[in-house]
PDB file of N, CA and C in Angstrom:
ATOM      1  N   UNK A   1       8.672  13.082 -22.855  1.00  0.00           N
ATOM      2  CA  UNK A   1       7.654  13.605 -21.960  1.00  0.00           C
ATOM      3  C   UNK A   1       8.005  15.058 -21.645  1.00  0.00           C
ATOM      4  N   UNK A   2       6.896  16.149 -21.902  1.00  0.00           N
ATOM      5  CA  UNK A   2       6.876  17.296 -21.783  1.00  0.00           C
ATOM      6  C   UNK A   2       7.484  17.964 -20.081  1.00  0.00           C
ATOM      7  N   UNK A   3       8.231  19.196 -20.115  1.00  0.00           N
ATOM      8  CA  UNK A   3       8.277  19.108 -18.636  1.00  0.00           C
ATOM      9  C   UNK A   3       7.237  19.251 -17.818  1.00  0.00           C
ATOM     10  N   UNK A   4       6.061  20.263 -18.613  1.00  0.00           N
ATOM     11  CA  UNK A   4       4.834  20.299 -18.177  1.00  0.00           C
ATOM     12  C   UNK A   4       4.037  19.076 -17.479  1.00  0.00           C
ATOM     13  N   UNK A   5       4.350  18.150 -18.214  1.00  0.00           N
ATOM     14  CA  UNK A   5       3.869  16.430 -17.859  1.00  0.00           C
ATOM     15  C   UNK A   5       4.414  16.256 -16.316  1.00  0.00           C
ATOM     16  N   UNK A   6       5.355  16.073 -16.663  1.00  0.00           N
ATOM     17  CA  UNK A   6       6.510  16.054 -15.464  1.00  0.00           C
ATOM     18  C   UNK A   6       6.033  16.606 -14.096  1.00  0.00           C
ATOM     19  N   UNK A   7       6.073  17.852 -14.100  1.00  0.00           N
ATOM     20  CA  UNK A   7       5.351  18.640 -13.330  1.00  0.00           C
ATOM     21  C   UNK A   7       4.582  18.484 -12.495  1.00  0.00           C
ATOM     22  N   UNK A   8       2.889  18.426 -13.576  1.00  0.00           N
ATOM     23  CA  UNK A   8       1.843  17.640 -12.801  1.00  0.00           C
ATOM     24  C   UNK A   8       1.583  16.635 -12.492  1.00  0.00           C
ATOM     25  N   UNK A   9       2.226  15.828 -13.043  1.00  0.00           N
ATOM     26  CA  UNK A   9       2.536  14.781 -12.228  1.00  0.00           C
ATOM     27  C   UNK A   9       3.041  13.933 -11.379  1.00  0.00           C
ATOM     28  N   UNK A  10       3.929  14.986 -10.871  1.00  0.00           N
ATOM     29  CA  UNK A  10       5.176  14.859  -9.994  1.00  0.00           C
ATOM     30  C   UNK A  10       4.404  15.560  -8.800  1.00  0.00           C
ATOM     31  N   UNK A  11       3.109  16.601  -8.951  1.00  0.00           N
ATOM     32  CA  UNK A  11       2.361  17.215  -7.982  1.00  0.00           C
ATOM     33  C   UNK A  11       1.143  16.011  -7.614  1.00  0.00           C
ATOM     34  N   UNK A  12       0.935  15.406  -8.296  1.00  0.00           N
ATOM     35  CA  UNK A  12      -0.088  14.069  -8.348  1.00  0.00           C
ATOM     36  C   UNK A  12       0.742  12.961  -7.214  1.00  0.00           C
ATOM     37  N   UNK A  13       1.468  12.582  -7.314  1.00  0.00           N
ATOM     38  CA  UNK A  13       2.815  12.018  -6.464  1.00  0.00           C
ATOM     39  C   UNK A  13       2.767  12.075  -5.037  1.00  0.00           C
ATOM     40  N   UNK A  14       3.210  13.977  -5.126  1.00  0.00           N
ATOM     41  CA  UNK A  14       3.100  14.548  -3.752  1.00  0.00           C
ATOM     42  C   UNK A  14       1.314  14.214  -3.031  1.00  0.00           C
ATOM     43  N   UNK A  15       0.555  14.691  -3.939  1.00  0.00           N
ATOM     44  CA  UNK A  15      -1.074  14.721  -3.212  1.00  0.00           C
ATOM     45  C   UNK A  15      -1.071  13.586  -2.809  1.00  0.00           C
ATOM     46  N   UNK A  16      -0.327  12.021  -3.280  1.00  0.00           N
ATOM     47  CA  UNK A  16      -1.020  10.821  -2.827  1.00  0.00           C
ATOM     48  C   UNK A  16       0.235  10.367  -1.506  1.00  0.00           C
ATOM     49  N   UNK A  17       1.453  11.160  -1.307  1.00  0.00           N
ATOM     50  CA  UNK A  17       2.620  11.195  -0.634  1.00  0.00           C
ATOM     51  C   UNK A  17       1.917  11.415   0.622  1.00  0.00           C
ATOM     52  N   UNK A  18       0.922  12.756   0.580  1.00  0.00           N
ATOM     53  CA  UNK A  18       0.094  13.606   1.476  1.00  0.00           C
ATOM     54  C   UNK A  18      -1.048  12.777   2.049  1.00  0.00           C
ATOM     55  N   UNK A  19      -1.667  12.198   1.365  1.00  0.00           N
ATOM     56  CA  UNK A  19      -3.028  11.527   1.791  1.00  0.00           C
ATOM     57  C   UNK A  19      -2.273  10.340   2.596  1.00  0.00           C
ATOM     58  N   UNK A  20      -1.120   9.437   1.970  1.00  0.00           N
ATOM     59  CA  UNK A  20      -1.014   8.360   2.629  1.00  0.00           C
ATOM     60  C   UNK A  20       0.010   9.177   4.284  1.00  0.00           C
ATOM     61  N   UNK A  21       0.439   9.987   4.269  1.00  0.00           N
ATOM     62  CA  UNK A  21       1.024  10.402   5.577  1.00  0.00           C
ATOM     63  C   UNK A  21      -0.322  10.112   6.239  1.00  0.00           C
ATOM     64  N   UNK A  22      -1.743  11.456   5.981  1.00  0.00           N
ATOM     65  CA  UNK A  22      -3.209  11.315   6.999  1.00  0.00           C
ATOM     66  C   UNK A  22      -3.444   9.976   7.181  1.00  0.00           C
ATOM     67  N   UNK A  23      -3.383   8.904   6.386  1.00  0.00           N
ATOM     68  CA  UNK A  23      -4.172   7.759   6.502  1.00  0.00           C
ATOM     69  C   UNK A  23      -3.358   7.370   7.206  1.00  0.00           C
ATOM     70  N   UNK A  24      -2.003   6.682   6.819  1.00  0.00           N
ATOM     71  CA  UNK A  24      -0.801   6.124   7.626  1.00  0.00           C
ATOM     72  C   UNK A  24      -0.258   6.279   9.117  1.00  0.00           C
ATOM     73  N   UNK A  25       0.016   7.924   9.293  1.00  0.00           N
ATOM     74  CA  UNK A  25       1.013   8.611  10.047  1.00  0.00           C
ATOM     75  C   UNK A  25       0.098   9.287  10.998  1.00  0.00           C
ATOM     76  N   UNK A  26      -0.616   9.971  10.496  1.00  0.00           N
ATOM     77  CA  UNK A  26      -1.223  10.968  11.742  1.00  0.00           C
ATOM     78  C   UNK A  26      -3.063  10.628  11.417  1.00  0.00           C
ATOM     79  N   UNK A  27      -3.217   9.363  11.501  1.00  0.00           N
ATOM     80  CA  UNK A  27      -4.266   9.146  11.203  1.00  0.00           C
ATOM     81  C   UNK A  27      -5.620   9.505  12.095  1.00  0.00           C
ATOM     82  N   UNK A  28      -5.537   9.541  13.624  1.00  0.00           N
ATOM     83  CA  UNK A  28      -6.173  10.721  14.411  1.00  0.00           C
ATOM     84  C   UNK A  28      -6.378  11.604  14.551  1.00  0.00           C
ATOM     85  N   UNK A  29      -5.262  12.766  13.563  1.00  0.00           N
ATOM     86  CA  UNK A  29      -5.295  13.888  13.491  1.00  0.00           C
ATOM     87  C   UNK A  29      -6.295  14.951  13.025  1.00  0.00           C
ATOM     88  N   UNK A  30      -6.435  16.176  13.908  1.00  0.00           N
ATOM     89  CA  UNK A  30      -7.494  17.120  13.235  1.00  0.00           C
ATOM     90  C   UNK A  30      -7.910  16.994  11.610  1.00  0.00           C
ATOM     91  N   UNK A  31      -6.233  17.274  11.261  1.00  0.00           N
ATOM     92  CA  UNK A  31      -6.425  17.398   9.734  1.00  0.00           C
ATOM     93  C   UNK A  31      -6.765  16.298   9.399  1.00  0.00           C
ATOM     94  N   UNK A  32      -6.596  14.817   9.555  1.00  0.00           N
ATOM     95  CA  UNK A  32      -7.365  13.989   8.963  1.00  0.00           C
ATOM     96  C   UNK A  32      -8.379  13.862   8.991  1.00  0.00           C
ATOM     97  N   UNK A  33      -9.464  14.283  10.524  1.00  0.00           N
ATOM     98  CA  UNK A  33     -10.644  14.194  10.867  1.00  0.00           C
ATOM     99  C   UNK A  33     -11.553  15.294   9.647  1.00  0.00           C
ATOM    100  N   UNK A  34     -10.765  16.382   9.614  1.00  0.00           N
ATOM    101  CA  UNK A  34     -11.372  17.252   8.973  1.00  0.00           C
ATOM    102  C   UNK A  34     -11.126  16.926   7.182  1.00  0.00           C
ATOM    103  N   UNK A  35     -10.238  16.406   6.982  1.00  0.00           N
ATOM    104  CA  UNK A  35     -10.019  16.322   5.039  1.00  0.00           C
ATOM    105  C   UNK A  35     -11.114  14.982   4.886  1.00  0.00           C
ATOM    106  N   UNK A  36     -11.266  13.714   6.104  1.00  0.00           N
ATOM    107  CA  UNK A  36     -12.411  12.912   5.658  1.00  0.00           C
ATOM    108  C   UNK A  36     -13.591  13.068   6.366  1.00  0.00           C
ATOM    109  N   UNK A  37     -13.776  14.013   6.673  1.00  0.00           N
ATOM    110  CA  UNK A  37     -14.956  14.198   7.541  1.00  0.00           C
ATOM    111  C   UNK A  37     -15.771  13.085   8.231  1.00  0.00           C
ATOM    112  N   UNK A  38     -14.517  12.712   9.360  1.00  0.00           N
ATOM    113  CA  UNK A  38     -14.870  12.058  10.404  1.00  0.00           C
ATOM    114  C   UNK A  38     -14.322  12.321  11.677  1.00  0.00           C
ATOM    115  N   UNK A  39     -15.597  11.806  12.409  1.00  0.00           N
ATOM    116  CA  UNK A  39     -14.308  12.227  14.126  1.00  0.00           C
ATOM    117  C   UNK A  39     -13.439  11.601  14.364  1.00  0.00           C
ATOM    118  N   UNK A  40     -12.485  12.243  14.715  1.00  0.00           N
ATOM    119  CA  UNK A  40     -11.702  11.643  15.556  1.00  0.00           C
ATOM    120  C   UNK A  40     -11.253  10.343  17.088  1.00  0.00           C
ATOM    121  N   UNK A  41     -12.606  10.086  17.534  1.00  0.00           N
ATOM    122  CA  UNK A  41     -13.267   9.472  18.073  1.00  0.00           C
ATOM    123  C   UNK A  41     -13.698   7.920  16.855  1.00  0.00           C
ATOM    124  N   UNK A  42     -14.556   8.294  15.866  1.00  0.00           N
ATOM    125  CA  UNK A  42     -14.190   7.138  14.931  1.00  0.00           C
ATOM    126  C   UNK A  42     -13.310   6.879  14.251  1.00  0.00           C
ATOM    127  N   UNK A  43     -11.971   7.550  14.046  1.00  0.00           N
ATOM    128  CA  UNK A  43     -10.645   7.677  13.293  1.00  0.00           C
ATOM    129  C   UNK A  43      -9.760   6.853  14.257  1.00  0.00           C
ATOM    130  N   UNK A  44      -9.906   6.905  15.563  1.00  0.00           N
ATOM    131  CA  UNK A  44      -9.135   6.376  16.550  1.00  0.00           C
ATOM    132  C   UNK A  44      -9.781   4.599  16.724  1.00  0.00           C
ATOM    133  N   UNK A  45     -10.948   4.426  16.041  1.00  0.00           N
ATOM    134  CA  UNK A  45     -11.178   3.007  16.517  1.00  0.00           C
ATOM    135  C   UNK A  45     -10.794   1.763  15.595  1.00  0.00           C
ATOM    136  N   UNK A  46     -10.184   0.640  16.246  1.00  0.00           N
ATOM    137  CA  UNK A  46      -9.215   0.020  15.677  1.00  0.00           C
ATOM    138  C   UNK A  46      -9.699  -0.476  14.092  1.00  0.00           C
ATOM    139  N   UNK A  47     -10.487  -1.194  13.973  1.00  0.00           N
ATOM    140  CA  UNK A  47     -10.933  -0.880  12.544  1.00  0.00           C
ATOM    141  C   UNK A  47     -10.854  -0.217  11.820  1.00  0.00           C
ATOM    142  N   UNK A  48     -11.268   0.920  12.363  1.00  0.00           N
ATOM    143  CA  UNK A  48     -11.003   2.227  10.910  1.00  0.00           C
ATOM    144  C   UNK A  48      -9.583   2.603  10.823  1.00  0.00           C
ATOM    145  N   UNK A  49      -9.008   2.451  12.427  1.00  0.00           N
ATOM    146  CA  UNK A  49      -7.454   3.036  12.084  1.00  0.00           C
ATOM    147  C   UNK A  49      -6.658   1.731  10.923  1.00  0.00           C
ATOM    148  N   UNK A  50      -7.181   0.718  10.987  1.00  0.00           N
ATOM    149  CA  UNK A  50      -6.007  -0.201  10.698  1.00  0.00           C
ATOM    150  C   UNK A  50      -6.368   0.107   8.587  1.00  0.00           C
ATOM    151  N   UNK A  51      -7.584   0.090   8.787  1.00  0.00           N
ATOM    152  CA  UNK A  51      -8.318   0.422   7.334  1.00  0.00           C
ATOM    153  C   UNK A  51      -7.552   1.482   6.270  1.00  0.00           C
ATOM    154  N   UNK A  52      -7.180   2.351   7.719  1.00  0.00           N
ATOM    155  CA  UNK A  52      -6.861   3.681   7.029  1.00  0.00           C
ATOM    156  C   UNK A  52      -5.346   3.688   6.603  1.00  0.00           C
ATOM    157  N   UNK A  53      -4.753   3.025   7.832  1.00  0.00           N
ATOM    158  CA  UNK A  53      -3.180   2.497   7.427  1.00  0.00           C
ATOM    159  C   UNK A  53      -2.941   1.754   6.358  1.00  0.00           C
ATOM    160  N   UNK A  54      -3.947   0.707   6.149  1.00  0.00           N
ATOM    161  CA  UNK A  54      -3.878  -0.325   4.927  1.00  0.00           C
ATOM    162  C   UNK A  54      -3.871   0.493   3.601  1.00  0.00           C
ATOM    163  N   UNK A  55      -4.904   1.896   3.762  1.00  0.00           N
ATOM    164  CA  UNK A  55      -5.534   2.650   2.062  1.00  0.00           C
ATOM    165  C   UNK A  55      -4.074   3.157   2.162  1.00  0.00           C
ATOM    166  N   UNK A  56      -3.546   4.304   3.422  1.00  0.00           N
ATOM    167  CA  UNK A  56      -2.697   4.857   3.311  1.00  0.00           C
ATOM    168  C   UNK A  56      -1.422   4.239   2.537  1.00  0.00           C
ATOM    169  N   UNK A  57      -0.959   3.073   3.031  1.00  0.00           N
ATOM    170  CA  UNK A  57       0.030   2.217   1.945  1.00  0.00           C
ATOM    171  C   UNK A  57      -0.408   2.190   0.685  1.00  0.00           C
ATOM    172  N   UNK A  58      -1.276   1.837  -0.325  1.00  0.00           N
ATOM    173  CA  UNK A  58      -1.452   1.518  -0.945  1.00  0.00           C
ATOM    174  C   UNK A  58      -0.948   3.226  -1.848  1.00  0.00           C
ATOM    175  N   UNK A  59      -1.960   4.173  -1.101  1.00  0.00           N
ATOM    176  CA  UNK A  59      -1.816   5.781  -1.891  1.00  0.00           C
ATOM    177  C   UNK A  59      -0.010   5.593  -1.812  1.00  0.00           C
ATOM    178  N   UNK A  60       0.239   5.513  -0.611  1.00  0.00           N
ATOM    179  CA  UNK A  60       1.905   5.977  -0.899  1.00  0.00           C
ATOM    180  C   UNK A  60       2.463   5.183  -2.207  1.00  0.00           C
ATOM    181  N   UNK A  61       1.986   3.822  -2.389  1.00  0.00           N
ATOM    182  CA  UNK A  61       2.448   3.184  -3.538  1.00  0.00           C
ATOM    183  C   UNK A  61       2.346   3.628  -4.879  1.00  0.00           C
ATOM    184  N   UNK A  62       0.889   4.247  -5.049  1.00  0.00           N
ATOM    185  CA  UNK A  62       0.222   4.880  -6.104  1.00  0.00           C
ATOM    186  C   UNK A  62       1.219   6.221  -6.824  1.00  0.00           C
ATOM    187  N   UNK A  63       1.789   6.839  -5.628  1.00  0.00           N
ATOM    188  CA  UNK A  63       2.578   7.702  -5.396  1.00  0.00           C
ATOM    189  C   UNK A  63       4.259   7.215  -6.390  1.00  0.00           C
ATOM    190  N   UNK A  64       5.033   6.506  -5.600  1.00  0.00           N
ATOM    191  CA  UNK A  64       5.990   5.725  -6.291  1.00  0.00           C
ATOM    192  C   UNK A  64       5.893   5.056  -7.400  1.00  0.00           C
ATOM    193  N   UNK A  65       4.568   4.487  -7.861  1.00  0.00           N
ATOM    194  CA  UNK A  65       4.103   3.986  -9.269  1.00  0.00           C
ATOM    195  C   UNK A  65       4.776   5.391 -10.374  1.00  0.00           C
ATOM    196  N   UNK A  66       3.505   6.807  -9.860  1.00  0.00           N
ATOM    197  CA  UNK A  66       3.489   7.551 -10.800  1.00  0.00           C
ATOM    198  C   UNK A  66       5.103   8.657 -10.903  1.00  0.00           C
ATOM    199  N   UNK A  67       5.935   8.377  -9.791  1.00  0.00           N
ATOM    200  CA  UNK A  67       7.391   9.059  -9.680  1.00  0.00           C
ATOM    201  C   UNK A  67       8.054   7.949 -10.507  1.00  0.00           C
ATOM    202  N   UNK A  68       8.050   6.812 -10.944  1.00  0.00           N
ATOM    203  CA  UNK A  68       8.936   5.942 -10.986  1.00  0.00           C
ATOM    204  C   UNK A  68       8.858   6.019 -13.016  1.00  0.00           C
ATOM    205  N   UNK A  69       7.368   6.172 -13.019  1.00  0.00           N
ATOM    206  CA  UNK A  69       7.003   6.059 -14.334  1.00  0.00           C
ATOM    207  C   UNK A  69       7.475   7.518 -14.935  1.00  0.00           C
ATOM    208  N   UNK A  70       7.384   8.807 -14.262  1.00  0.00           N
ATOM    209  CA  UNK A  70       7.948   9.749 -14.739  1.00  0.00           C
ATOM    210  C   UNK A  70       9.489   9.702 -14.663  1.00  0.00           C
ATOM    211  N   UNK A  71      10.325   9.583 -13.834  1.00  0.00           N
ATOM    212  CA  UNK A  71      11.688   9.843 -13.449  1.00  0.00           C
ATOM    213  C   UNK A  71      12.756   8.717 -13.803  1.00  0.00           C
ATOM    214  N   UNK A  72      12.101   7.281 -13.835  1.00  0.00           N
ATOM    215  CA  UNK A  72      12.521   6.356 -13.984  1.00  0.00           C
ATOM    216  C   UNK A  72      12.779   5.569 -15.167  1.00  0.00           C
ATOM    217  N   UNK A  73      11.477   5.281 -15.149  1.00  0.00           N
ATOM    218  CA  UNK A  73      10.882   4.944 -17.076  1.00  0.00           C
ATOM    219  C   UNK A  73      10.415   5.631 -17.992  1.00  0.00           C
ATOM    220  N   UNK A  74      10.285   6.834 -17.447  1.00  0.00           N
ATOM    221  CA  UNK A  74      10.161   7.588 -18.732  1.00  0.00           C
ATOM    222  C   UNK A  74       9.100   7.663 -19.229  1.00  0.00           C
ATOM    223  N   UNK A  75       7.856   7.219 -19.159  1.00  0.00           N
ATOM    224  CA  UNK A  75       7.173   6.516 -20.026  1.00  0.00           C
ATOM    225  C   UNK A  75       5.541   7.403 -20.000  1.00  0.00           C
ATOM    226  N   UNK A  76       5.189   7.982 -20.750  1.00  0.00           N
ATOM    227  CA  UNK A  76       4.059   8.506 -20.937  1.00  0.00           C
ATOM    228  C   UNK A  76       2.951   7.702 -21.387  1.00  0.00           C
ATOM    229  N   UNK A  77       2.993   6.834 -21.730  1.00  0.00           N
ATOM    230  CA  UNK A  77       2.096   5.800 -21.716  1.00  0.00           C
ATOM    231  C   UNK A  77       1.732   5.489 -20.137  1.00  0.00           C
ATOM    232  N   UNK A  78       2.548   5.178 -19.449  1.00  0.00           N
ATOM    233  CA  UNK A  78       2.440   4.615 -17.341  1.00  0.00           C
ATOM    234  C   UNK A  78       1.686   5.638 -16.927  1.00  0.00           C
ATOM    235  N   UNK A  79       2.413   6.983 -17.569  1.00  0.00           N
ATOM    236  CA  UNK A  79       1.762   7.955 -16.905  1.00  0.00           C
ATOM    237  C   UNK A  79       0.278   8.217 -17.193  1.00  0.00           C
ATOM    238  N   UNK A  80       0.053   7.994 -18.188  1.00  0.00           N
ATOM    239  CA  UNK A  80      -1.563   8.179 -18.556  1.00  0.00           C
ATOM    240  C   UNK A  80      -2.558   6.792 -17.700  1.00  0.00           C
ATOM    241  N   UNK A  81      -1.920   5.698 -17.984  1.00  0.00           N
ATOM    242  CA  UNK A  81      -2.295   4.676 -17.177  1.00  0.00           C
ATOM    243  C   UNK A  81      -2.773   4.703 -15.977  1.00  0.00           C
ATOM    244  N   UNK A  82      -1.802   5.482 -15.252  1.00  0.00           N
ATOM    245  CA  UNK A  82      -1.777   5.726 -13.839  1.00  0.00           C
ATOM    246  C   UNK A  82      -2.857   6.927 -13.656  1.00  0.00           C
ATOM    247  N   UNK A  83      -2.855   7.666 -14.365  1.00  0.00           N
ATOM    248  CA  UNK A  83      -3.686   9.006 -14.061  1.00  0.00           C
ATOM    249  C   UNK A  83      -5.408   8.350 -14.262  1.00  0.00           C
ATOM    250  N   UNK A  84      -5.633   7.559 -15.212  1.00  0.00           N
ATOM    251  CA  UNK A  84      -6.539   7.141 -15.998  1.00  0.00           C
ATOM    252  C   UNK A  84      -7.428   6.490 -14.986  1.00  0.00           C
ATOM    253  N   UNK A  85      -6.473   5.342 -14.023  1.00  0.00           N
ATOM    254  CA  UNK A  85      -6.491   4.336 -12.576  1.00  0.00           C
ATOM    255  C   UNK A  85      -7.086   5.563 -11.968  1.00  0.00           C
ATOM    256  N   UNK A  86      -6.093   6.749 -11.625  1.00  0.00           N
ATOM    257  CA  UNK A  86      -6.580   7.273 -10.492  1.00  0.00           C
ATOM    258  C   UNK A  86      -7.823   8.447 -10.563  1.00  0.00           C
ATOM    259  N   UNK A  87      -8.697   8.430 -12.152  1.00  0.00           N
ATOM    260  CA  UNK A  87      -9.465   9.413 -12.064  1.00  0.00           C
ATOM    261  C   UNK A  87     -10.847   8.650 -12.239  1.00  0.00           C
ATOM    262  N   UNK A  88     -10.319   7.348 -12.692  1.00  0.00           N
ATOM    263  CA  UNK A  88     -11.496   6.533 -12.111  1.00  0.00           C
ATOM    264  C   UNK A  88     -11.857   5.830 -10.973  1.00  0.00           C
ATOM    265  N   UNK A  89     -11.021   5.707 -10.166  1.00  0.00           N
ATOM    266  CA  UNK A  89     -11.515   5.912  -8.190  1.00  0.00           C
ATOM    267  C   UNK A  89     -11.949   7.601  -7.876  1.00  0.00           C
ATOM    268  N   UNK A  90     -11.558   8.252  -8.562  1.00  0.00           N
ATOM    269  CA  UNK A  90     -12.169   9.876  -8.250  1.00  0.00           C
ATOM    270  C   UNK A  90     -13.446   9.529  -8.395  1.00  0.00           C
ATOM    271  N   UNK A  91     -14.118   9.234  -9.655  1.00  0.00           N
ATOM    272  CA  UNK A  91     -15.332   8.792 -10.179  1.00  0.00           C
ATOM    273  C   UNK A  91     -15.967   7.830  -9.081  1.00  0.00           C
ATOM    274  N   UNK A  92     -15.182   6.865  -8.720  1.00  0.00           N
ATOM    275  CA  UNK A  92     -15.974   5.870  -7.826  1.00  0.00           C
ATOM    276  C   UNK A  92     -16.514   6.556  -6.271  1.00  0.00           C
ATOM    277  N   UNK A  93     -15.197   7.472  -5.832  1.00  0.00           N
ATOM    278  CA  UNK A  93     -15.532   7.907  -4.800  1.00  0.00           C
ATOM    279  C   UNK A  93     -16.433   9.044  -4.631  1.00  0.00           C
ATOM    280  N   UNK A  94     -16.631   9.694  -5.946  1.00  0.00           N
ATOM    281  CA  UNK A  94     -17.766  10.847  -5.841  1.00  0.00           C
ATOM    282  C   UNK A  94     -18.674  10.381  -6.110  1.00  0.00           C
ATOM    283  N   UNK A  95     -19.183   9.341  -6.836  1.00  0.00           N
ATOM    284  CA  UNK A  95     -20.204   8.605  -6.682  1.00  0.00           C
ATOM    285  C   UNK A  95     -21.078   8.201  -5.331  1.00  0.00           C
ATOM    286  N   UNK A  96     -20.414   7.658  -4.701  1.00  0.00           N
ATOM    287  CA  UNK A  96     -20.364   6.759  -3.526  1.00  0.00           C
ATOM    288  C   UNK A  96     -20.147   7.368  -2.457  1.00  0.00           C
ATOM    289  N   UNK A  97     -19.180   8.665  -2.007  1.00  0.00           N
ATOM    290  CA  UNK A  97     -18.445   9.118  -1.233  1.00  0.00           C
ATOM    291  C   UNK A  97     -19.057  10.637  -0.882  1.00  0.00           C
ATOM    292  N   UNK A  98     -18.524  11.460  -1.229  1.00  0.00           N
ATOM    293  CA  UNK A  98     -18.683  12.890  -1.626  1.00  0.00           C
ATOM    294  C   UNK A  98     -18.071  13.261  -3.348  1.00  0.00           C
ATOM    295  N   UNK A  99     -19.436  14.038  -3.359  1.00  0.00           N
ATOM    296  CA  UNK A  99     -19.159  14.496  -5.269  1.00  0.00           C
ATOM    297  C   UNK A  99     -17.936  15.521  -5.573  1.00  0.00           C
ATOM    298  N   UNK A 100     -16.946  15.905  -4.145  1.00  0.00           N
ATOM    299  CA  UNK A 100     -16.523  16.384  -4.274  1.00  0.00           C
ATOM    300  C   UNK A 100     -14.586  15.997  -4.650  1.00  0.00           C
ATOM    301  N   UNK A 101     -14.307  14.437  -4.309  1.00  0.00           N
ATOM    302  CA  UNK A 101     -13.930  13.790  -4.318  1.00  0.00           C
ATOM    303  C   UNK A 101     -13.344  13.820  -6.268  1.00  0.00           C
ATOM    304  N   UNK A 102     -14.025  13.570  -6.738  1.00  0.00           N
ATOM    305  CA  UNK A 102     -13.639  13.623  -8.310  1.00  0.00           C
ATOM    306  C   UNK A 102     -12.732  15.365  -8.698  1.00  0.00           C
ATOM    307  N   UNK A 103     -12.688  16.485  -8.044  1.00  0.00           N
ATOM    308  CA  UNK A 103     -12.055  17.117  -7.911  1.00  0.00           C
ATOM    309  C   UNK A 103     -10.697  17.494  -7.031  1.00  0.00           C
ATOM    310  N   UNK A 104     -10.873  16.811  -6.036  1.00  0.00           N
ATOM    311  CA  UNK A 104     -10.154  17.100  -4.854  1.00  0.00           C
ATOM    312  C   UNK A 104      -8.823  15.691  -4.983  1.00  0.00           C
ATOM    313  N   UNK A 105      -9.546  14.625  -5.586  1.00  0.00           N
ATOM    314  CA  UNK A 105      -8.451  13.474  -5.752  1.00  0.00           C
ATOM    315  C   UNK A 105      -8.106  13.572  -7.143  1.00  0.00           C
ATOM    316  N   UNK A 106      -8.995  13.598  -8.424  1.00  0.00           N
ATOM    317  CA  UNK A 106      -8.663  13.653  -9.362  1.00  0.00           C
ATOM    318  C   UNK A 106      -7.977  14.686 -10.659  1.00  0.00           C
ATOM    319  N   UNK A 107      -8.582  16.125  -9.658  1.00  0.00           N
ATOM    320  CA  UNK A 107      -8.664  16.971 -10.611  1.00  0.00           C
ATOM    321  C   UNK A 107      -6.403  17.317 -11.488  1.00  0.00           C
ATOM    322  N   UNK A 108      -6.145  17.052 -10.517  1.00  0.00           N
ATOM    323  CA  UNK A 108      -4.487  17.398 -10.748  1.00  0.00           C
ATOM    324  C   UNK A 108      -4.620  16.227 -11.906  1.00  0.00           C
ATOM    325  N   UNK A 109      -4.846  14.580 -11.649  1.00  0.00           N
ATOM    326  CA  UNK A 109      -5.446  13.603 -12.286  1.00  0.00           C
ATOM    327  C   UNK A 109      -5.230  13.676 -13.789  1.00  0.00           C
ATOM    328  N   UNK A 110      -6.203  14.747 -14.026  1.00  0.00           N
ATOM    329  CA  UNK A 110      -7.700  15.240 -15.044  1.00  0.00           C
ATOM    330  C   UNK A 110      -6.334  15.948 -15.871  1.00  0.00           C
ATOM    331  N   UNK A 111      -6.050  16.881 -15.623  1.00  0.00           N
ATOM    332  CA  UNK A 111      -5.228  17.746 -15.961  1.00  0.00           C
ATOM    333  C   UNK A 111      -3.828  17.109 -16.078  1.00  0.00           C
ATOM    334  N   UNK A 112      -3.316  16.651 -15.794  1.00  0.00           N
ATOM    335  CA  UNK A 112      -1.628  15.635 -16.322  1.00  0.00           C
ATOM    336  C   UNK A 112      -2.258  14.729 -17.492  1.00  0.00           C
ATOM    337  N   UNK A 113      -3.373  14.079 -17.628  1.00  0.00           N
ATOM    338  CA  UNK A 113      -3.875  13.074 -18.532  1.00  0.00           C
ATOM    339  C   UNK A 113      -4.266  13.865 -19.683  1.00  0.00           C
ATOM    340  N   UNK A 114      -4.710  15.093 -19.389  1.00  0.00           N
ATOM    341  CA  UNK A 114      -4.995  16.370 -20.723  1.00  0.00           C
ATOM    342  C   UNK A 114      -4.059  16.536 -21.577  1.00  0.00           C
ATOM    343  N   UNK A 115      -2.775  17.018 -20.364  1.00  0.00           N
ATOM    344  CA  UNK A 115      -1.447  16.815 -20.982  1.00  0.00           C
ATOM    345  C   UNK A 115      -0.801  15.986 -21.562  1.00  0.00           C
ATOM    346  N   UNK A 116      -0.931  15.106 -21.447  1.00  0.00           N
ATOM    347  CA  UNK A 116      -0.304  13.883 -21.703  1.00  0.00           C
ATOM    348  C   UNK A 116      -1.030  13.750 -23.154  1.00  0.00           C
ATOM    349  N   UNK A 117      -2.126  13.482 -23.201  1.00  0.00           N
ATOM    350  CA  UNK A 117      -2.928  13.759 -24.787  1.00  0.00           C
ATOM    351  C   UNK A 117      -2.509  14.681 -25.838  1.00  0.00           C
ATOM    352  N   UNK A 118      -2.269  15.812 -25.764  1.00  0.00           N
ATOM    353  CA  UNK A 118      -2.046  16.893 -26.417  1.00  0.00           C
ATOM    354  C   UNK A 118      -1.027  17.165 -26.692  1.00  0.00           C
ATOM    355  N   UNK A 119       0.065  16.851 -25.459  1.00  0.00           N
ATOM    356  CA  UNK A 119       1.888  17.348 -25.753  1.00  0.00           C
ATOM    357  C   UNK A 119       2.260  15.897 -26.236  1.00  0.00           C
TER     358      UNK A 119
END
């Protein structure tokens, strides 16, 4: 695996490290209110908070999947796997969500899976 690979995907890692802190950790927070464009007022109510803790685990996992498959196993095959998983919830959520979503979650995504093809 290229170091280039490595790289972006080790930055793919961090972005889902990042999202699961908002969802998880500071899930009331401005910055969360503002990266999902919701209030804070509905971010704070127990449903959505517990919702958000639940996605947040899961991203942090998504996270350790794609560190474990680079650093661990080695394996550029996991890594495409994983990128592949996560640029088709990009797709689901710009669909469904905001169209902006397929860039903002996937685009690092898009680009390690390019790599991964070519090198």
């Amino acid at each position: 695996m290229s170091i280039a690979i490595k790289i972006v995907a080790t930055l793919v890692a961090l972005e889902f490290i990042y999202i699961m802190f908002l969802e998880t950790f500071a899930t009331t927070s401005d910055k969360t209110s503002k990266t999902f464009g919701m209030d804070k007022e509905e971010l704070a109510r127990d449903s959505v908070n517990t919702l958000f803790k639940n996605q947040g685990i899961y991203n942090g996992l998504i996270a350790i999947l794609i560190l474990l498959a680079v650093y661990i196993f080695v394996s550029k095959i996991a890594v495409m796997i994983l990128m592949g998983y996560i640029i088709i919830v990009a797709i689901y959520g710009s669909i469904t969500s905001n169209p902006k979503i397929i860039l903002m979650q996937g685009g690092l995504a898009i680009i390690t899976l390019v790599l991964s093809i070519i090198m």
